[in-house]
N, C-alpha and C. Protein backbone atom coordinates (compact mmCIF):
# COMPACT_ATOMS: atom_id res chain seq x y z
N UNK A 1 14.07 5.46 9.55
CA UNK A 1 13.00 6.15 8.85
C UNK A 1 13.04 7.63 9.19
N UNK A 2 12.96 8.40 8.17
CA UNK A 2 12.53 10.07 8.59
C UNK A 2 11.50 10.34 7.97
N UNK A 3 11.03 11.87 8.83
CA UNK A 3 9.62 12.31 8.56
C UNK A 3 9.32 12.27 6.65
N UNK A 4 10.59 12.26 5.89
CA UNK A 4 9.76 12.28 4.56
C UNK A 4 9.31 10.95 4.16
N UNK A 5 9.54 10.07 4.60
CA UNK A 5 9.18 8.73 4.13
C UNK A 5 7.73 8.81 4.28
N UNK A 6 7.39 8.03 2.83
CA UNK A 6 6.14 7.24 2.57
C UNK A 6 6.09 5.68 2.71
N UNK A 7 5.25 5.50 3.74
CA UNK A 7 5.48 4.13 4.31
C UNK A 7 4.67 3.27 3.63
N UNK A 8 4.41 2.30 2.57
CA UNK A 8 3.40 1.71 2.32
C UNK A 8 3.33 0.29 3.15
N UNK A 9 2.50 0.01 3.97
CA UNK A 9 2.29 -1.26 4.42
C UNK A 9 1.35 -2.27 3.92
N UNK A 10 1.25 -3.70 3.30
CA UNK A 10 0.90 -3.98 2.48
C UNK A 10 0.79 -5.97 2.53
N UNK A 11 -0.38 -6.46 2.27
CA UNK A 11 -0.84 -7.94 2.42
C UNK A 11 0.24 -8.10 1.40
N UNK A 12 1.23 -8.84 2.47
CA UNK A 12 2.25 -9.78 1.61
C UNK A 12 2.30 -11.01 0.88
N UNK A 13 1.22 -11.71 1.35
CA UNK A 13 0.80 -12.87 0.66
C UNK A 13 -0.13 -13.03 -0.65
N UNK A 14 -0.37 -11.22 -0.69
CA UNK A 14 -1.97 -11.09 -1.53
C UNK A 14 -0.91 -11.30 -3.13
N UNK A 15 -1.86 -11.56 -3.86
CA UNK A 15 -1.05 -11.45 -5.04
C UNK A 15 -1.62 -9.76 -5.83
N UNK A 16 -2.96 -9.44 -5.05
CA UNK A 16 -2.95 -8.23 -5.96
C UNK A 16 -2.14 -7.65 -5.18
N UNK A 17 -2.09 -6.96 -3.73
CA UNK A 17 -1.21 -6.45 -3.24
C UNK A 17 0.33 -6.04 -3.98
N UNK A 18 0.67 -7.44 -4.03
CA UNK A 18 2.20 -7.44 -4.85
C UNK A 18 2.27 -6.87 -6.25
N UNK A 19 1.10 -6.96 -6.56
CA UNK A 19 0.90 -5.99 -8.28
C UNK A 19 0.85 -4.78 -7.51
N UNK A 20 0.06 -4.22 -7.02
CA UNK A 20 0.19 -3.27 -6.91
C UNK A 20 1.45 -2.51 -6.31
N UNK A 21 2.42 -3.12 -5.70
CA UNK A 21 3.86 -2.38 -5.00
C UNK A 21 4.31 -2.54 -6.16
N UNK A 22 4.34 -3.47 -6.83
CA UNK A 22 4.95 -3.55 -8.48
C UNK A 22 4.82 -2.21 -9.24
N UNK A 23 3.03 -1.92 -9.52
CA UNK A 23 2.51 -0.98 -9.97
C UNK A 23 3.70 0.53 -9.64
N UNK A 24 3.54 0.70 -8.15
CA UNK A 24 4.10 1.72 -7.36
C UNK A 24 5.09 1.78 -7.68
N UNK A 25 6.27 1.13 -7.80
CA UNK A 25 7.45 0.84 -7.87
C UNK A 25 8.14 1.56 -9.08
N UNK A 26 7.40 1.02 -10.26
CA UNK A 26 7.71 1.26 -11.71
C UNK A 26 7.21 2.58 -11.86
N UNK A 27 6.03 3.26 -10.94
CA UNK A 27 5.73 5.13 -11.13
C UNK A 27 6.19 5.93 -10.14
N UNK A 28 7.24 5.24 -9.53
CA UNK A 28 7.98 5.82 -8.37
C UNK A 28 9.10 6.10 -8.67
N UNK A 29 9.87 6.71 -9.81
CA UNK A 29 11.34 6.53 -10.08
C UNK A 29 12.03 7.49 -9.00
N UNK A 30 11.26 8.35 -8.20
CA UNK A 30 12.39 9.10 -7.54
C UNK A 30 12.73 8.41 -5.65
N UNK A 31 11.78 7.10 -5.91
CA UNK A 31 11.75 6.45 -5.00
C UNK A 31 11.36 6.93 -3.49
N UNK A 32 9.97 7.45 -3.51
CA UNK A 32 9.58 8.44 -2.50
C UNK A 32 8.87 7.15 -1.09
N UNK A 33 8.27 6.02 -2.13
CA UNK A 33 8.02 5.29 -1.33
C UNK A 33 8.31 4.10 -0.77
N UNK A 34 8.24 3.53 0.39
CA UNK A 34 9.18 2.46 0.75
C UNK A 34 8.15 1.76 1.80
N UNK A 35 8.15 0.06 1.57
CA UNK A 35 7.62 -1.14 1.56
C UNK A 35 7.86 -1.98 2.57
N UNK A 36 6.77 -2.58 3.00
CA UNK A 36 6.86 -3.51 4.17
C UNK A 36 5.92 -4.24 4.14
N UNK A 37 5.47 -5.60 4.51
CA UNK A 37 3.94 -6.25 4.46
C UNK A 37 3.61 -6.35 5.83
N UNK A 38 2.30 -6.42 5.93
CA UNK A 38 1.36 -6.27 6.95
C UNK A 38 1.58 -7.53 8.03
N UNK A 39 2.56 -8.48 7.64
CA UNK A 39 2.40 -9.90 8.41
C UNK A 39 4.37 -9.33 9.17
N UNK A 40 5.12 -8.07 8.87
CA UNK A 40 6.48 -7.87 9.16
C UNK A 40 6.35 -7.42 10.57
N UNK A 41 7.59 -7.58 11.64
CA UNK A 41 7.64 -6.76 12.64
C UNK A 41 7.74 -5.26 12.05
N UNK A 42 7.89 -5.09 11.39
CA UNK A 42 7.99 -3.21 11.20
C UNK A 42 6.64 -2.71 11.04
N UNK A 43 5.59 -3.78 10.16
CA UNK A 43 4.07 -3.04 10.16
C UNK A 43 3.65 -3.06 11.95
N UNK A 44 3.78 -4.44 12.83
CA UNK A 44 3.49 -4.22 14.14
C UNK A 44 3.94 -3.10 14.62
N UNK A 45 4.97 -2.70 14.53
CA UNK A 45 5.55 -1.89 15.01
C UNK A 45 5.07 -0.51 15.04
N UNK A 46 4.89 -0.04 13.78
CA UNK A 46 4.44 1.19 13.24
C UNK A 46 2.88 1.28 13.15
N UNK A 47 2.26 0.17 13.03
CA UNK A 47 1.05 -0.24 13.73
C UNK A 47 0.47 -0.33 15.02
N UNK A 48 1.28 -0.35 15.88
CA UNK A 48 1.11 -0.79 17.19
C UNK A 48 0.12 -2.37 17.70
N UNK A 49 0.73 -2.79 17.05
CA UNK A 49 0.15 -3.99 16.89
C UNK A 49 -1.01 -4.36 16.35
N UNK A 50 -1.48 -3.23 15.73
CA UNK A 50 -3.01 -3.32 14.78
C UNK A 50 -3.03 -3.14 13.82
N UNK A 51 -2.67 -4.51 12.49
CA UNK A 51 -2.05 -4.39 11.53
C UNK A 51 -3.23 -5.69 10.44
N UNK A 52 -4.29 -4.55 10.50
CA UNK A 52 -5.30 -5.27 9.63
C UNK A 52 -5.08 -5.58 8.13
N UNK A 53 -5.27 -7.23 7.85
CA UNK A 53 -5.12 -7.25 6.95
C UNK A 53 -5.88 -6.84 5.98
N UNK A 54 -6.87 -6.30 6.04
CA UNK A 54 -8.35 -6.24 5.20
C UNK A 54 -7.48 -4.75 4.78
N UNK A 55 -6.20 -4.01 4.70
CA UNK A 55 -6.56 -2.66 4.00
C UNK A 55 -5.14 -2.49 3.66
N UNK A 56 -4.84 -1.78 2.71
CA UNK A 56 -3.23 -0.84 2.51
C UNK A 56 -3.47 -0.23 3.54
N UNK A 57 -1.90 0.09 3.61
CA UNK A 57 -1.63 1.48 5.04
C UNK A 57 -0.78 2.57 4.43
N UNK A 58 -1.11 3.21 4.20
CA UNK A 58 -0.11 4.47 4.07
C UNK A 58 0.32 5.63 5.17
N UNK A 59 1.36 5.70 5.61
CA UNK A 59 2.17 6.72 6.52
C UNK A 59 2.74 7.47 5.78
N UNK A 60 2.07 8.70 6.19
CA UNK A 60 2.88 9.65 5.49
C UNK A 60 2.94 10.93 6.36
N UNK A 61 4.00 11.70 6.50
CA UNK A 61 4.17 12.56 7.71
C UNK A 61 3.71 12.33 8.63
N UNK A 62 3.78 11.41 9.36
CA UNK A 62 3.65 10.90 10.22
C UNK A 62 1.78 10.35 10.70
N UNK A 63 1.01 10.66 9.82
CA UNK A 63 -0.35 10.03 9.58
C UNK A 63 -0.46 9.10 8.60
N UNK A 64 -1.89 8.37 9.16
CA UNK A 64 -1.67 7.05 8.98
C UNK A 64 -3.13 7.12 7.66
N UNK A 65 -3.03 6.35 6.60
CA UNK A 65 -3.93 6.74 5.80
C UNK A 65 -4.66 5.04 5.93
N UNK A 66 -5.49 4.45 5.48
CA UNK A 66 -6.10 3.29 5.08
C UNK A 66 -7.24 3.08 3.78
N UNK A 67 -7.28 2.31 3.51
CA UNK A 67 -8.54 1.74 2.33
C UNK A 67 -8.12 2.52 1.32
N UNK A 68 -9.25 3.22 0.82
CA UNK A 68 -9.40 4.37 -0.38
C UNK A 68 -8.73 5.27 -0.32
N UNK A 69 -8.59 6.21 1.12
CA UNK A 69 -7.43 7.16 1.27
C UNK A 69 -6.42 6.78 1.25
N UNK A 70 -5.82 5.66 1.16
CA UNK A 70 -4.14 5.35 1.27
C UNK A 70 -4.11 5.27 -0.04
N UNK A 71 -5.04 4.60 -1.09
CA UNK A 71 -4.85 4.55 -2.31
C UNK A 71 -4.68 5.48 -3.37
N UNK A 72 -5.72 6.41 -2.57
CA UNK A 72 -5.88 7.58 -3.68
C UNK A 72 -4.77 8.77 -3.05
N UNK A 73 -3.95 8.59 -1.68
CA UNK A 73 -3.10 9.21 -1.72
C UNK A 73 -1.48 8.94 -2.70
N UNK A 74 -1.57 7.29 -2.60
CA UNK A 74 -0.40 6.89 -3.16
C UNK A 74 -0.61 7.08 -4.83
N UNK A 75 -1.64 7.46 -4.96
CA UNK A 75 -1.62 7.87 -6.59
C UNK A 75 -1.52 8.83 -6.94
N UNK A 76 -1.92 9.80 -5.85
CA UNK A 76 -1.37 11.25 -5.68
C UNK A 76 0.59 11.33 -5.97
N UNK A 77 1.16 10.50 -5.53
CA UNK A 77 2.31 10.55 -5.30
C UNK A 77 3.11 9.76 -6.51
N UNK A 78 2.49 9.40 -7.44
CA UNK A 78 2.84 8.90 -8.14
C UNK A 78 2.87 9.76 -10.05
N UNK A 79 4.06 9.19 -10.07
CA UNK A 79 3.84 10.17 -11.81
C UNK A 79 3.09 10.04 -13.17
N UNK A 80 2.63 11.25 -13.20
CA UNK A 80 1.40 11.57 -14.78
C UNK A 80 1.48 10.24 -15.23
N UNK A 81 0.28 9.89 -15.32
CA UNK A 81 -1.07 10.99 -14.75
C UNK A 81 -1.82 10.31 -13.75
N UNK A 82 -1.22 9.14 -13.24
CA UNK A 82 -1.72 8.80 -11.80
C UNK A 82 -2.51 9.81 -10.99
N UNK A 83 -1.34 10.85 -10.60
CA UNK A 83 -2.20 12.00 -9.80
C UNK A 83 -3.46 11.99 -9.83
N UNK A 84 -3.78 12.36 -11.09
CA UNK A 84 -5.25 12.74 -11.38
C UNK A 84 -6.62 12.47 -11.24
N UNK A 85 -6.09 10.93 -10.25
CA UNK A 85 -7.01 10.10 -9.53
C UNK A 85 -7.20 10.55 -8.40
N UNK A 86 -6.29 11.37 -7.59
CA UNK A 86 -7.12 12.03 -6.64
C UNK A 86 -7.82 12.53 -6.66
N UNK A 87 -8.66 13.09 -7.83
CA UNK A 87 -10.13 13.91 -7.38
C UNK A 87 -11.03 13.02 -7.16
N UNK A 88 -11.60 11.63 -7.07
CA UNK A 88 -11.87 10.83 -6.45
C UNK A 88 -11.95 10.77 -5.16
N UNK A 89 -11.31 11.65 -4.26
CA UNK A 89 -11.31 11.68 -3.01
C UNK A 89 -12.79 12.57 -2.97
N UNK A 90 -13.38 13.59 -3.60
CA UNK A 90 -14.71 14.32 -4.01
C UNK A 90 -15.95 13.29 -3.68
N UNK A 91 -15.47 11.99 -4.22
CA UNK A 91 -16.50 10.47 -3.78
C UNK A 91 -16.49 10.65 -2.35
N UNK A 92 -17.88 10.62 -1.69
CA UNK A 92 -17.76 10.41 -0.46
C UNK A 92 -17.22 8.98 0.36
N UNK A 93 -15.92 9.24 1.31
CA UNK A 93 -15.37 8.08 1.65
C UNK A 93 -16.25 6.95 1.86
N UNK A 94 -17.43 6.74 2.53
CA UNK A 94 -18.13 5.69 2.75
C UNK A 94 -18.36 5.10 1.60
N UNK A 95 -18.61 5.73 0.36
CA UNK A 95 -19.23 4.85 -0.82
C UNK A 95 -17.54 4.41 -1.49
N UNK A 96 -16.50 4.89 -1.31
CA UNK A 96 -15.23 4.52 -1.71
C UNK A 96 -14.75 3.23 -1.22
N UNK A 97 -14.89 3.61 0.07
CA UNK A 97 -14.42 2.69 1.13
C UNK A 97 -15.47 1.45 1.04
N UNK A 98 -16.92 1.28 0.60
CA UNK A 98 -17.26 0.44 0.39
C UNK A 98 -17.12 -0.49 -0.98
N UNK A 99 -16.32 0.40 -2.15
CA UNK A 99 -16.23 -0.45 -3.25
C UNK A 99 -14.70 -0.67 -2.41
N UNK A 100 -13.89 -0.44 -2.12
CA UNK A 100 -12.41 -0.90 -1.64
C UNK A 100 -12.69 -2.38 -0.78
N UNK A 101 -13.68 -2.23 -0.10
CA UNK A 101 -14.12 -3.64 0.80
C UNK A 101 -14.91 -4.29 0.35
N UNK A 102 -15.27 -4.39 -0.89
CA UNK A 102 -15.70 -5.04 -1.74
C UNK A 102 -14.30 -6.15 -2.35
N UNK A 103 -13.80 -5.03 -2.76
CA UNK A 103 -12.94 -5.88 -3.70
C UNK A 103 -11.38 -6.44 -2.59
N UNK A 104 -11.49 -5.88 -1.22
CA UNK A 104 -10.45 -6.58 -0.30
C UNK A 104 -10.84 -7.76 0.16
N UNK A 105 -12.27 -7.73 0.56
CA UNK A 105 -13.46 -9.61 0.60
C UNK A 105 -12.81 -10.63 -0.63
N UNK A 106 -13.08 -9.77 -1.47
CA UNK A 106 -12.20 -10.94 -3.16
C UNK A 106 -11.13 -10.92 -3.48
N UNK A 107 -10.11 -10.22 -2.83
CA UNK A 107 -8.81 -10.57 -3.83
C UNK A 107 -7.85 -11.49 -4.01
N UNK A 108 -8.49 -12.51 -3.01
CA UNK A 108 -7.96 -13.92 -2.96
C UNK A 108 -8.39 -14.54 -3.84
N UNK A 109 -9.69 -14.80 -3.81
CA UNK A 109 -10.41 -15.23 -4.78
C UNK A 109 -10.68 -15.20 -6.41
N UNK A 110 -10.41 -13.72 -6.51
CA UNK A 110 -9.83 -13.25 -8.12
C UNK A 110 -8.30 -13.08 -8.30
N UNK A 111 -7.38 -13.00 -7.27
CA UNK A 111 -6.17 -12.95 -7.65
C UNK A 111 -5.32 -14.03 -7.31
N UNK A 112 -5.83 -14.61 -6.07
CA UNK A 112 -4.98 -15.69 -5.70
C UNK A 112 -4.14 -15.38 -4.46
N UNK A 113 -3.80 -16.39 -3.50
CA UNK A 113 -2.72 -15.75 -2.65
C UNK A 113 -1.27 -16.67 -2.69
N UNK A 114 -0.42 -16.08 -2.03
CA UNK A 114 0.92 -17.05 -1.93
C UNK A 114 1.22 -17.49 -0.47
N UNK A 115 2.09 -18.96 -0.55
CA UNK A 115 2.21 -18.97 0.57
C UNK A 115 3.04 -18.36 1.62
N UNK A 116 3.77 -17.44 1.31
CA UNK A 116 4.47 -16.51 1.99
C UNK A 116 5.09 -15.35 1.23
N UNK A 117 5.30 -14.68 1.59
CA UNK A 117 5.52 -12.90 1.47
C UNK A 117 6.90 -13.15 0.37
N UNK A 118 6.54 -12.29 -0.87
CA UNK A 118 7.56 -12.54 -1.65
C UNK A 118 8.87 -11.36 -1.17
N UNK A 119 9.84 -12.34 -1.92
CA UNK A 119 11.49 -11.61 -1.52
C UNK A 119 12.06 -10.77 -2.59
N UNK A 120 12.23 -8.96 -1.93
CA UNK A 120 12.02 -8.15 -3.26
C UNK A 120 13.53 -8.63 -3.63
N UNK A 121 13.97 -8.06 -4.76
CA UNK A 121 15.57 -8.27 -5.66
C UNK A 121 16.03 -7.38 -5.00
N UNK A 122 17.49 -7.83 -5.04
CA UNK A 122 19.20 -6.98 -4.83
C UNK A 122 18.23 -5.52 -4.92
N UNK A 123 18.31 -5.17 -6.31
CA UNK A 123 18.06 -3.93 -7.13
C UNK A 123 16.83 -3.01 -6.12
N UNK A 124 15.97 -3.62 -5.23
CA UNK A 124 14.80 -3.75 -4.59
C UNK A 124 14.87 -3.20 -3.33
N UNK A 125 15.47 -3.86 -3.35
CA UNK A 125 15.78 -4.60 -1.10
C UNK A 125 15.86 -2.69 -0.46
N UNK A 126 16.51 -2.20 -0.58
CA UNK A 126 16.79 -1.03 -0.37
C UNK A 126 15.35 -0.14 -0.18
N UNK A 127 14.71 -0.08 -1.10
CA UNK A 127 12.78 0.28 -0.89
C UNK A 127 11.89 -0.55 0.14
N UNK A 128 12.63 -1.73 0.69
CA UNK A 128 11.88 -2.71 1.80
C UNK A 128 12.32 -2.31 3.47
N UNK A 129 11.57 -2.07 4.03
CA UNK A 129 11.88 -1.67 5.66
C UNK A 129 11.79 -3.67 6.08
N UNK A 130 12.73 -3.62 6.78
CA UNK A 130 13.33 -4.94 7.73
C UNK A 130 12.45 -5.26 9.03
């Protein structure tokens, strides 16, 4: 890993989770960000062993983002007109961060989970930290 990497760490079992690296994936063509789930030795790792499942993680220069800020940074980073969702960060984090833990309480429940962490493709694998 080097300092430009965008680390997304991410509930591997969630099924929205996996839409959403999907999401990322397909507005990422210059491939800035790169994937791991929250249940991998690399999230422990880069976690230090505090690798809550209740949130995305985003690392980026070497800070660690969570909830609403990891989200609304990774949309920052993503191409037109994604961006444009960062002014949302203007929402004060507490009321953000409380619709984000709203909908991290349900996303089993409205999306479903799997029983283990899906396996990205050939074409893929390369955007996944080991």
């Amino acid at each position: 890993m080097n300092e430009d990497d965008r680390i997304v760490l991410f509930d591997g079992v969630c099924n929205l989770c996996n839409g959403a690296v999907k999401f990322i994936l397909a507005r990422d063509p210059r491939g800035r960000f790169r994937f791991a789930s929250l249940q991998s030795n690399v999230a422990r790792r880069l976690l230090h062993g505090d690798a809550s499942l209740e949130s995305i993680v985003l690392i980026e220069a070497g800070t660690t983002y969570t909830k609403s800020a990891a989200a609304l940074r990774i949309a920052r980073g993503l191409r037109f007109p994604w961006p444009s969702l960062y002014a949302l960060v203007a929402v004060p984090r507490p009321l953000r961060d409380w619709v984000y833990n709203w909908v991290a309480r349900n996303r089993y429940r409205w999306f479903g989970k799997r029983d283990m962490c899906a396996v990205p493709t050939p074409q893929l694998r390369g955007r996944f930290l080991e």
